[in-house]
C-alpha atoms as a PDB file:
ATOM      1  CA  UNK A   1      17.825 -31.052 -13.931  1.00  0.00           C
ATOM      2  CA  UNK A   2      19.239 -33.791 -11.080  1.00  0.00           C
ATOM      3  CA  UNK A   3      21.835 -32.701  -9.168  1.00  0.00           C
ATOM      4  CA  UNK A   4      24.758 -35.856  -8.670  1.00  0.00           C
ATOM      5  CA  UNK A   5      27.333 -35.117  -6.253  1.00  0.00           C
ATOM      6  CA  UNK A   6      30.079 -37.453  -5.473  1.00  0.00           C
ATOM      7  CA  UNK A   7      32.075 -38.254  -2.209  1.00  0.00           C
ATOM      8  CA  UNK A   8      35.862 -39.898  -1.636  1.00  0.00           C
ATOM      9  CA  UNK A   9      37.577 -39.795   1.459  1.00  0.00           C
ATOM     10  CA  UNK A  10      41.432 -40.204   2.277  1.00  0.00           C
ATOM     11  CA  UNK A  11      42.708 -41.232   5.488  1.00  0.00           C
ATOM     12  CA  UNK A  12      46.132 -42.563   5.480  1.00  0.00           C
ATOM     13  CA  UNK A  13      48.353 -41.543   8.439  1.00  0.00           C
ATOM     14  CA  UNK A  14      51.572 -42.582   6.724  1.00  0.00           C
ATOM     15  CA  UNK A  15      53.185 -38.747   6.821  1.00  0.00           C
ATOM     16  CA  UNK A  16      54.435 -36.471   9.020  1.00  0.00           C
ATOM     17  CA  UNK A  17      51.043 -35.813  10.429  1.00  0.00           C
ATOM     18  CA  UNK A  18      47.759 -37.957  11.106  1.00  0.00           C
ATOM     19  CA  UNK A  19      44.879 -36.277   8.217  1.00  0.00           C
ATOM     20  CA  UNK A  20      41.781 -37.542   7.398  1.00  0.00           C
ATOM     21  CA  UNK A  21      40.190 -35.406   4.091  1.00  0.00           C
ATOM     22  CA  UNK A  22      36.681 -35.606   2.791  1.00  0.00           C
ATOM     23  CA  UNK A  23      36.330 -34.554  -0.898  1.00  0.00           C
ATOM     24  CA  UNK A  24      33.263 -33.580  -3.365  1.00  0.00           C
ATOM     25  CA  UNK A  25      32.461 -32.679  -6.527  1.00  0.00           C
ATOM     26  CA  UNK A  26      28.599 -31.557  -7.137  1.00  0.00           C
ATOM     27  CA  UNK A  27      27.418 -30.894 -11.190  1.00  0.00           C
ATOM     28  CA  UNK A  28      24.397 -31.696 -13.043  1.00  0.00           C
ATOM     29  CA  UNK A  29      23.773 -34.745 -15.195  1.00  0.00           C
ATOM     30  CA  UNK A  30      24.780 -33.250 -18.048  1.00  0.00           C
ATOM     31  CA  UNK A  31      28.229 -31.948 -16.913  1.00  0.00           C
ATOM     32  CA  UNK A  32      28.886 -35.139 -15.742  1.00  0.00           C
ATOM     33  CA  UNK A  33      27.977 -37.152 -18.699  1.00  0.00           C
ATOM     34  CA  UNK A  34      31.151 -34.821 -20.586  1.00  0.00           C
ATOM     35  CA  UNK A  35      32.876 -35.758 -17.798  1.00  0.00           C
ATOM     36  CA  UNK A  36      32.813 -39.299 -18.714  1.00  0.00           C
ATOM     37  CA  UNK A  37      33.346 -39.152 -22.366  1.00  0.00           C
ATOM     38  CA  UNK A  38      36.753 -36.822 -21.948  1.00  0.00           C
ATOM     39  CA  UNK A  39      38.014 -39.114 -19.058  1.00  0.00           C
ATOM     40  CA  UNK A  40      37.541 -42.042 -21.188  1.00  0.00           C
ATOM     41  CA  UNK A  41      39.635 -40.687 -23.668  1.00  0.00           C
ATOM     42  CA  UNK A  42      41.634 -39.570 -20.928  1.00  0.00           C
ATOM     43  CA  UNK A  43      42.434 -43.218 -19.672  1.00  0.00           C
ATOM     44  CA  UNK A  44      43.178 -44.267 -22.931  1.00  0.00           C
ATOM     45  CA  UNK A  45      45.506 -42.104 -23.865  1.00  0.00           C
ATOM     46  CA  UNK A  46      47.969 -42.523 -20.987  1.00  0.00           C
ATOM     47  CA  UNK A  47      47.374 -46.115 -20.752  1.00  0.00           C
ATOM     48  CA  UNK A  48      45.306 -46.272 -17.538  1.00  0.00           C
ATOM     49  CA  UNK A  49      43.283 -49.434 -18.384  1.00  0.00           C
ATOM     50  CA  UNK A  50      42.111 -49.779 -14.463  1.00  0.00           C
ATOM     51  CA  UNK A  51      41.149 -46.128 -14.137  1.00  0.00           C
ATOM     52  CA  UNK A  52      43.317 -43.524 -12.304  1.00  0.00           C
ATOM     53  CA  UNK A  53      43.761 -43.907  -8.635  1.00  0.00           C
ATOM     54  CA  UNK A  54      46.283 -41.242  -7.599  1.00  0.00           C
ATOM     55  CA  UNK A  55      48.027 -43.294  -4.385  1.00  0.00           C
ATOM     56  CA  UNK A  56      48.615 -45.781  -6.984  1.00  0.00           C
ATOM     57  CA  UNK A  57      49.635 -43.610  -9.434  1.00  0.00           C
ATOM     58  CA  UNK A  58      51.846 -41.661  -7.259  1.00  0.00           C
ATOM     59  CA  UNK A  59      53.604 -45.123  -5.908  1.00  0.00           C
ATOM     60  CA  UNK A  60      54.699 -46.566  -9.579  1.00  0.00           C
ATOM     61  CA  UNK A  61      55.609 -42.912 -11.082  1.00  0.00           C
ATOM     62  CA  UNK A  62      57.619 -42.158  -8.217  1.00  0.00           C
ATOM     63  CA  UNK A  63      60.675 -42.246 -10.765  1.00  0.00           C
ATOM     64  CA  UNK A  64      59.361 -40.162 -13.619  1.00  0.00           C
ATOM     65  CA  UNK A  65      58.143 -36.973 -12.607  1.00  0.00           C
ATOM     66  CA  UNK A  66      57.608 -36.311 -16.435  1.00  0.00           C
ATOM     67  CA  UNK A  67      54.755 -38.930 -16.478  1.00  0.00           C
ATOM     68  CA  UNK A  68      53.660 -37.342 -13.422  1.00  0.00           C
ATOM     69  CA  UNK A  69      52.970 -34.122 -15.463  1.00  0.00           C
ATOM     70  CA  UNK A  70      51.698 -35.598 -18.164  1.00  0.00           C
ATOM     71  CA  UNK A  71      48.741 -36.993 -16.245  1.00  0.00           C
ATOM     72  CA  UNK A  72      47.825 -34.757 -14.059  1.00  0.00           C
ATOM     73  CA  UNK A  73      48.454 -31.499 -16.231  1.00  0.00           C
ATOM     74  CA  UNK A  74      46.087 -33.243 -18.952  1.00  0.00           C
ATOM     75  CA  UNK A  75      43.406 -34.385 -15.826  1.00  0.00           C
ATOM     76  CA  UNK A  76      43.354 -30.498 -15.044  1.00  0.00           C
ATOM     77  CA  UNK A  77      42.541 -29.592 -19.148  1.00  0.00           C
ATOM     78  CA  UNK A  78      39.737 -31.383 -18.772  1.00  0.00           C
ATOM     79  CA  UNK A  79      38.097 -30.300 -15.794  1.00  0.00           C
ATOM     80  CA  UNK A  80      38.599 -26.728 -15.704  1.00  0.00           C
ATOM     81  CA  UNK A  81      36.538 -26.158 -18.871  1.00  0.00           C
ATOM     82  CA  UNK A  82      33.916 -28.228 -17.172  1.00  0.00           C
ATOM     83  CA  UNK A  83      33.073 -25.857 -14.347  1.00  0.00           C
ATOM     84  CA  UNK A  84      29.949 -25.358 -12.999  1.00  0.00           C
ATOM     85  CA  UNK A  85      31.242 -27.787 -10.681  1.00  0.00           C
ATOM     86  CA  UNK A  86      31.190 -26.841  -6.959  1.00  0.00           C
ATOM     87  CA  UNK A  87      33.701 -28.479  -5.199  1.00  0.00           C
ATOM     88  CA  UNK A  88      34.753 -28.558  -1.563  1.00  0.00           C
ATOM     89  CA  UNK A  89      37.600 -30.440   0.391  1.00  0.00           C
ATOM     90  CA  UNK A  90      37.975 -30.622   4.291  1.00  0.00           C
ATOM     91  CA  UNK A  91      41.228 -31.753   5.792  1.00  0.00           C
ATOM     92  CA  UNK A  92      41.209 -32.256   9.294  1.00  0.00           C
ATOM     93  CA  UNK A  93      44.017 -32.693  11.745  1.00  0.00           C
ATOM     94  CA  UNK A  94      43.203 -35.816  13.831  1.00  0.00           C
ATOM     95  CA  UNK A  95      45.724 -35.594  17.104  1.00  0.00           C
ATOM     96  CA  UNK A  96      43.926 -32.008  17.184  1.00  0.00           C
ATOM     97  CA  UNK A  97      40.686 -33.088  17.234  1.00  0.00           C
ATOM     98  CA  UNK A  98      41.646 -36.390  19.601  1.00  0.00           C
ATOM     99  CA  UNK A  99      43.129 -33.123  22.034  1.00  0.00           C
ATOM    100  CA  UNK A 100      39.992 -31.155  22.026  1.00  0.00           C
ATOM    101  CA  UNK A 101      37.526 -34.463  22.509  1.00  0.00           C
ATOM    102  CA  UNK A 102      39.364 -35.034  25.438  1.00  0.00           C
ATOM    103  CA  UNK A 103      38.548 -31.347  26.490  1.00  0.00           C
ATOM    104  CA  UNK A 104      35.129 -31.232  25.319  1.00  0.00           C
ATOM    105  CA  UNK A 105      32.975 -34.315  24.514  1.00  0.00           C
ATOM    106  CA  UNK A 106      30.332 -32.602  22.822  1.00  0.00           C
ATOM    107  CA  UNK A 107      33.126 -32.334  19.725  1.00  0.00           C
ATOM    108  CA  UNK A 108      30.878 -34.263  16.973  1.00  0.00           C
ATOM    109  CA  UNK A 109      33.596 -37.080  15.060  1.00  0.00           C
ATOM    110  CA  UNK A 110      35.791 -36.383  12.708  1.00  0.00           C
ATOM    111  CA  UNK A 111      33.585 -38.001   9.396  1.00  0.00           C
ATOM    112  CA  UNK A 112      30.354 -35.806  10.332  1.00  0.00           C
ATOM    113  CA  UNK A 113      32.732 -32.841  10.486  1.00  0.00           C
ATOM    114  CA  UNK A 114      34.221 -33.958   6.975  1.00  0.00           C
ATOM    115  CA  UNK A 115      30.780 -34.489   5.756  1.00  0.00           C
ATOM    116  CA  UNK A 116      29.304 -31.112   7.374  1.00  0.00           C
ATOM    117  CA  UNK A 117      32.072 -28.788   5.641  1.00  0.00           C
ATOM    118  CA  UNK A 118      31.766 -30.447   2.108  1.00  0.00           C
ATOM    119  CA  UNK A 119      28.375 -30.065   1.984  1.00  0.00           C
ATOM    120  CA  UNK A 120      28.889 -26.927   1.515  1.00  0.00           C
ATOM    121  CA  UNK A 121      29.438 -27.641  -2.647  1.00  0.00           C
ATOM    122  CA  UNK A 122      26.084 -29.353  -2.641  1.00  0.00           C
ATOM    123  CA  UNK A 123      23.082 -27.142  -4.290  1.00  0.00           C
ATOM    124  CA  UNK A 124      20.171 -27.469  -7.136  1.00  0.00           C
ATOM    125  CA  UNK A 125      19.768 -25.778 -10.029  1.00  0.00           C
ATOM    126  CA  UNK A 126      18.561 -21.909  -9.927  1.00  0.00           C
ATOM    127  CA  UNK A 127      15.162 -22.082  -9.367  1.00  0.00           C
ATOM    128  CA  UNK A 128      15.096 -25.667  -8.212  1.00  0.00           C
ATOM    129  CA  UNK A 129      16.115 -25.140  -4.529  1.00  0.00           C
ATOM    130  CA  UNK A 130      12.715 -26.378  -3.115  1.00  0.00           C
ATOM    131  CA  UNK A 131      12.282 -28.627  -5.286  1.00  0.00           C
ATOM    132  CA  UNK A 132      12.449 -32.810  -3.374  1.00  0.00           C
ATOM    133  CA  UNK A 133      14.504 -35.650  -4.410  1.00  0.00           C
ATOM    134  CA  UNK A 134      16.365 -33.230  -6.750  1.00  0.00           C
ATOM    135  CA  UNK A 135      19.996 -34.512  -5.833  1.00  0.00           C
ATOM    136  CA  UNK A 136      21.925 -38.025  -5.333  1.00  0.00           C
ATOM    137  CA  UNK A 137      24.743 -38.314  -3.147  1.00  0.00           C
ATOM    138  CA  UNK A 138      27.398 -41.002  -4.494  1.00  0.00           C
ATOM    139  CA  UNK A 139      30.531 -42.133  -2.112  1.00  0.00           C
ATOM    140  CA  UNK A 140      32.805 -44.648  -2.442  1.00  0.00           C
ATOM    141  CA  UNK A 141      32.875 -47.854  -1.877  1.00  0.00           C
ATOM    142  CA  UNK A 142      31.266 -48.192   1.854  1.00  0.00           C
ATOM    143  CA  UNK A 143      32.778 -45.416   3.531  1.00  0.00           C
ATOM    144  CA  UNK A 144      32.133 -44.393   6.829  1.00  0.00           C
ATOM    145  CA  UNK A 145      31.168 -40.895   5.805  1.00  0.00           C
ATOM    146  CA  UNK A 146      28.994 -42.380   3.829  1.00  0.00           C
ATOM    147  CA  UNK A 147      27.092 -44.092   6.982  1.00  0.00           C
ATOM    148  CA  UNK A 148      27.296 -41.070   9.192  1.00  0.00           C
ATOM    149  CA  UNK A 149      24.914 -39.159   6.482  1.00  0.00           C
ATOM    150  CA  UNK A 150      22.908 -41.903   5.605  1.00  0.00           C
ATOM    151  CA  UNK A 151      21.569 -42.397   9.561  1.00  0.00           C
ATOM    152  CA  UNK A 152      20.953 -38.861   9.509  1.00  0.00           C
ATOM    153  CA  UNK A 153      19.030 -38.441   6.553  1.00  0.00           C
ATOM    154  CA  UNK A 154      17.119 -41.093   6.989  1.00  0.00           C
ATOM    155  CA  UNK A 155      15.996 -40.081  10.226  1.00  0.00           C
ATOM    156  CA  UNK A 156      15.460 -36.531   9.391  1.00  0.00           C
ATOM    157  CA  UNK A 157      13.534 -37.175   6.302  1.00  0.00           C
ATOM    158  CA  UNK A 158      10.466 -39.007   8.400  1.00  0.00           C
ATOM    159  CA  UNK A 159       9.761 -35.655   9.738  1.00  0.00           C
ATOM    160  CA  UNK A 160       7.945 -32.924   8.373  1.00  0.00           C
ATOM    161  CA  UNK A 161       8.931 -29.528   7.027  1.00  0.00           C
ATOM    162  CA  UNK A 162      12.627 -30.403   6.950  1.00  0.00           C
ATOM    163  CA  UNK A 163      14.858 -28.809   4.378  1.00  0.00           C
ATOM    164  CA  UNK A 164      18.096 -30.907   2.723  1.00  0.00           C
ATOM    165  CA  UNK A 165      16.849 -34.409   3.492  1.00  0.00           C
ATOM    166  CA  UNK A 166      13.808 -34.116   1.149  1.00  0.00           C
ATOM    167  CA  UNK A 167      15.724 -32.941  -1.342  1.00  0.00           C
ATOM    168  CA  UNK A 168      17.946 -36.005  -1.509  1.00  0.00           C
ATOM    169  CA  UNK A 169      16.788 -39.118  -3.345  1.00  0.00           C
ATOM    170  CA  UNK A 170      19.411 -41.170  -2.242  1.00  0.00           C
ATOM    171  CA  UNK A 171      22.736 -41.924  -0.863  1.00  0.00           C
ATOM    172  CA  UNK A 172      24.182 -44.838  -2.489  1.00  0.00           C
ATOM    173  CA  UNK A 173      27.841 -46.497  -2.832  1.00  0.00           C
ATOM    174  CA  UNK A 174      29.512 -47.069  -5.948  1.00  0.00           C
ATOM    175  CA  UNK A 175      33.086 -48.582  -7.646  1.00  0.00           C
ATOM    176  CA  UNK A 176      35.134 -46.441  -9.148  1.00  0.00           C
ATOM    177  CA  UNK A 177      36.007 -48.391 -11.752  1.00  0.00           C
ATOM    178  CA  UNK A 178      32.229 -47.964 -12.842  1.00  0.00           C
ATOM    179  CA  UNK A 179      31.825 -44.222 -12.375  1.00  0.00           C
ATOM    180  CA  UNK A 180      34.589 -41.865 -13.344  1.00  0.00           C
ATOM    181  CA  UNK A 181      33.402 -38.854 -11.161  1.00  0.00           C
ATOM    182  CA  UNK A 182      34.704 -40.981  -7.964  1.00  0.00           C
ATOM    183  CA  UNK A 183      38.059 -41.001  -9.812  1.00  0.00           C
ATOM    184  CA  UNK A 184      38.044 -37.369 -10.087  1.00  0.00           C
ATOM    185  CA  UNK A 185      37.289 -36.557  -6.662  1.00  0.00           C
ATOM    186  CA  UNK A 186      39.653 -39.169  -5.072  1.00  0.00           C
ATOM    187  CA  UNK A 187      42.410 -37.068  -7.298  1.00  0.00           C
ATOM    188  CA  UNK A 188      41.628 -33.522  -5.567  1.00  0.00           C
ATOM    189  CA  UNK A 189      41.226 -35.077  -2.080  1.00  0.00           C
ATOM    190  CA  UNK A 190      44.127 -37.444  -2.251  1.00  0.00           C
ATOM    191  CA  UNK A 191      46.240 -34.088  -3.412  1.00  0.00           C
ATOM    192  CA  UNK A 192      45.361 -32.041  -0.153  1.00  0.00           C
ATOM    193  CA  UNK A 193      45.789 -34.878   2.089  1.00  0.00           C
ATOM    194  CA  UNK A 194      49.400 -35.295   0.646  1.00  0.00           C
ATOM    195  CA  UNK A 195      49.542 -31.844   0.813  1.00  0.00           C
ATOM    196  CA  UNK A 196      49.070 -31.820   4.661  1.00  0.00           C
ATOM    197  CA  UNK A 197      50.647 -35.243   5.039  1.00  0.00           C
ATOM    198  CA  UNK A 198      54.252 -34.732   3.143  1.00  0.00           C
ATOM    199  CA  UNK A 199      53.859 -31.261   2.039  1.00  0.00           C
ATOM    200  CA  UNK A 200      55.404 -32.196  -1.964  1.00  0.00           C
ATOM    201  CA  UNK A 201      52.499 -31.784  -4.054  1.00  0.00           C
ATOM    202  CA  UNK A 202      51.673 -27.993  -3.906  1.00  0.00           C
ATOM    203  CA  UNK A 203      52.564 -27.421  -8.003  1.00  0.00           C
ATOM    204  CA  UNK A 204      49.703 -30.258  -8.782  1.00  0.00           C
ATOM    205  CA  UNK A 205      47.140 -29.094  -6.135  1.00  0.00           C
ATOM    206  CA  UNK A 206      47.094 -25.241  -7.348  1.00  0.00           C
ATOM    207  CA  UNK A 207      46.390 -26.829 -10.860  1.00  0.00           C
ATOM    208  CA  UNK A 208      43.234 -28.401  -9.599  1.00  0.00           C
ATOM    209  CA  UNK A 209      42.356 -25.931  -6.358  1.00  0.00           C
ATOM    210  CA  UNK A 210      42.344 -22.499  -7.907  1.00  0.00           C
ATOM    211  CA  UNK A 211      40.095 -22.868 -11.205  1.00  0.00           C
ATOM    212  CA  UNK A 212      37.806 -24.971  -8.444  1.00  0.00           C
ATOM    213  CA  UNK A 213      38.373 -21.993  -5.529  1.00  0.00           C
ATOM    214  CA  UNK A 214      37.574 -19.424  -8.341  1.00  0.00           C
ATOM    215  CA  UNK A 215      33.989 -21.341  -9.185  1.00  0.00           C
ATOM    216  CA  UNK A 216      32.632 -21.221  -5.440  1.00  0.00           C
ATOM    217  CA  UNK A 217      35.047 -23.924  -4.168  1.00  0.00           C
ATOM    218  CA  UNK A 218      35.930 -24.745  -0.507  1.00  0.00           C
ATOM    219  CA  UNK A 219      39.196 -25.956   0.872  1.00  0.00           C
ATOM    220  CA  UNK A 220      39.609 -26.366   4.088  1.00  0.00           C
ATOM    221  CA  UNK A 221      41.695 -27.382   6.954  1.00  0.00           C
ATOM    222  CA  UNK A 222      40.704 -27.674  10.320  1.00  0.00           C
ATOM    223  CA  UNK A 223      43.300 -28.021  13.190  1.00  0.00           C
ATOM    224  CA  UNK A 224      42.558 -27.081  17.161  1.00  0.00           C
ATOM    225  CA  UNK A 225      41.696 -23.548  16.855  1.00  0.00           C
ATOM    226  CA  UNK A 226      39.342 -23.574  13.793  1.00  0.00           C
ATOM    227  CA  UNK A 227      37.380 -26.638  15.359  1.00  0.00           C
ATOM    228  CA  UNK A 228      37.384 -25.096  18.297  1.00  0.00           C
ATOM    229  CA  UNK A 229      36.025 -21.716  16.995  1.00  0.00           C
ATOM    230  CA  UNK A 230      32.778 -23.634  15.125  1.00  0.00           C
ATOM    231  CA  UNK A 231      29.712 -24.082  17.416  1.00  0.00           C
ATOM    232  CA  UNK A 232      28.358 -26.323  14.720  1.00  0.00           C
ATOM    233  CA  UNK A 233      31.152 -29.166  15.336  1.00  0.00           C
ATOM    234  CA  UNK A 234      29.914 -29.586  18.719  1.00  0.00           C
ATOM    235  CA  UNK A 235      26.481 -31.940  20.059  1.00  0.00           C
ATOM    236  CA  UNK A 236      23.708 -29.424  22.485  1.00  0.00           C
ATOM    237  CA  UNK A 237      22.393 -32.243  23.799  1.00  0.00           C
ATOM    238  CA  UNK A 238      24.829 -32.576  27.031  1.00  0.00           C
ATOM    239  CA  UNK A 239      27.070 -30.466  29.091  1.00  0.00           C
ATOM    240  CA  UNK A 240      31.000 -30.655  28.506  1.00  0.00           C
ATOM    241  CA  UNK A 241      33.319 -31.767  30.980  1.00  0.00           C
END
């Protein structure tokens, strides 16, 4: 069965530190299809006529912390029941990495290191792992991660015997407002960049992270030392200075 994993990125700087995060989601056509009838229904039932978009959200609930709970604890009933999703989230710290570019200019940028660490949701079906143009990659609307992958892919899959890249079908950008699954992974990544940002949404990121973390989820933050400590964040094709 086709694997469809979807991409949203938050970079906002607007907090006490500077954060750019790098979500996905990765399920099968058929969990995603339930997906879309429940968030309908969803939508509907707390008046969200243009979809939920959690800065948004966050900015014109700011006085009722009720709603707040409403909305998010009912978005959390619906996806926790829908697990196997694989989900992964990489926050990284983005004076940290400028500090170790400037040491070492083999550090790759901070979008293929986003990209490189979520990947780590995306898979087939058991028995499928071989098996080409088995999964679509989704991102929001024109995002640079989005770019970084595509260049890559498309290079890689010209040559022979390569692994991922024949496996992917296709990398393609999409609204939103058309496909719900963007509007679930913008609400887990936009919760662990506030997290790092301003540090006041803990209760409604352990509603989302844990059932995730306890299905083979990833979260993860990435400041000097852990960047530092990766060999895979850094180019081999010249000598540092």
């Amino acid at each position: 069965m086709p694997v469809k994993v979807f991409f949203d990125g938050s970079w906002n700087s607007d907090g006490n530190r500077r954060i750019t995060t790098l979500g996905a989601i990765c399920a099968t056509e058929s969990v995603w299809s339930q997906l879309d009838t429940q968030w309908e229904a969803f939508l509907k039932n707390h008046d969200l006529s243009a979809g939920l978009h959690l800065n948004e959200f966050w900015r014109h609930s700011i006085h009722d912390e009720e709603r707040r709970e409403r909305v998010l604890g009912d978005a959390a009933r619906i996806l926790t029941p829908l697990m196997p999703m694989r989900a992964s989230v990489c926050s990284v710290d983005m004076n940290d990495h400028k500090k170790l570019k400037a040491e070492d200019s083999r550090l790759i940028d901070i979008e293929s290191i986003c990209v490189e660490r979520t990947f780590l949701c995306v898979g087939t079906e058991r028995g499928e792992e071989r098996k080409p143009n088995s999964i679509v990659l989704y991102f929001d609307e024109n995002e640079d991660f989005m770019h970084k992958i595509r260049r890559v892919w498309l290079n890689k899959r010209k040559q022979p015997n390569v692994g991922w890249p024949k496996q992917i079908a296709d990398i393609v950008s999409v609204s939103s407002s058309t496909y719900y699954a963007i509007q679930v992974v913008d609400l887990i990544t936009w919760l662990d960049h506030r997290h790092y940002t301003h540090g006041d949404v803990n209760n409604y990121r352990s509603w989302f992270q844990f059932p995730i973390q306890m299905k083979s989820g990833h979260f993860d933050f990435l400041d000097y030392g852990k960047m530092k400590s990766e060999p895979k964040f850094f180019r081999q094709d010249r000598k540092s200075h």
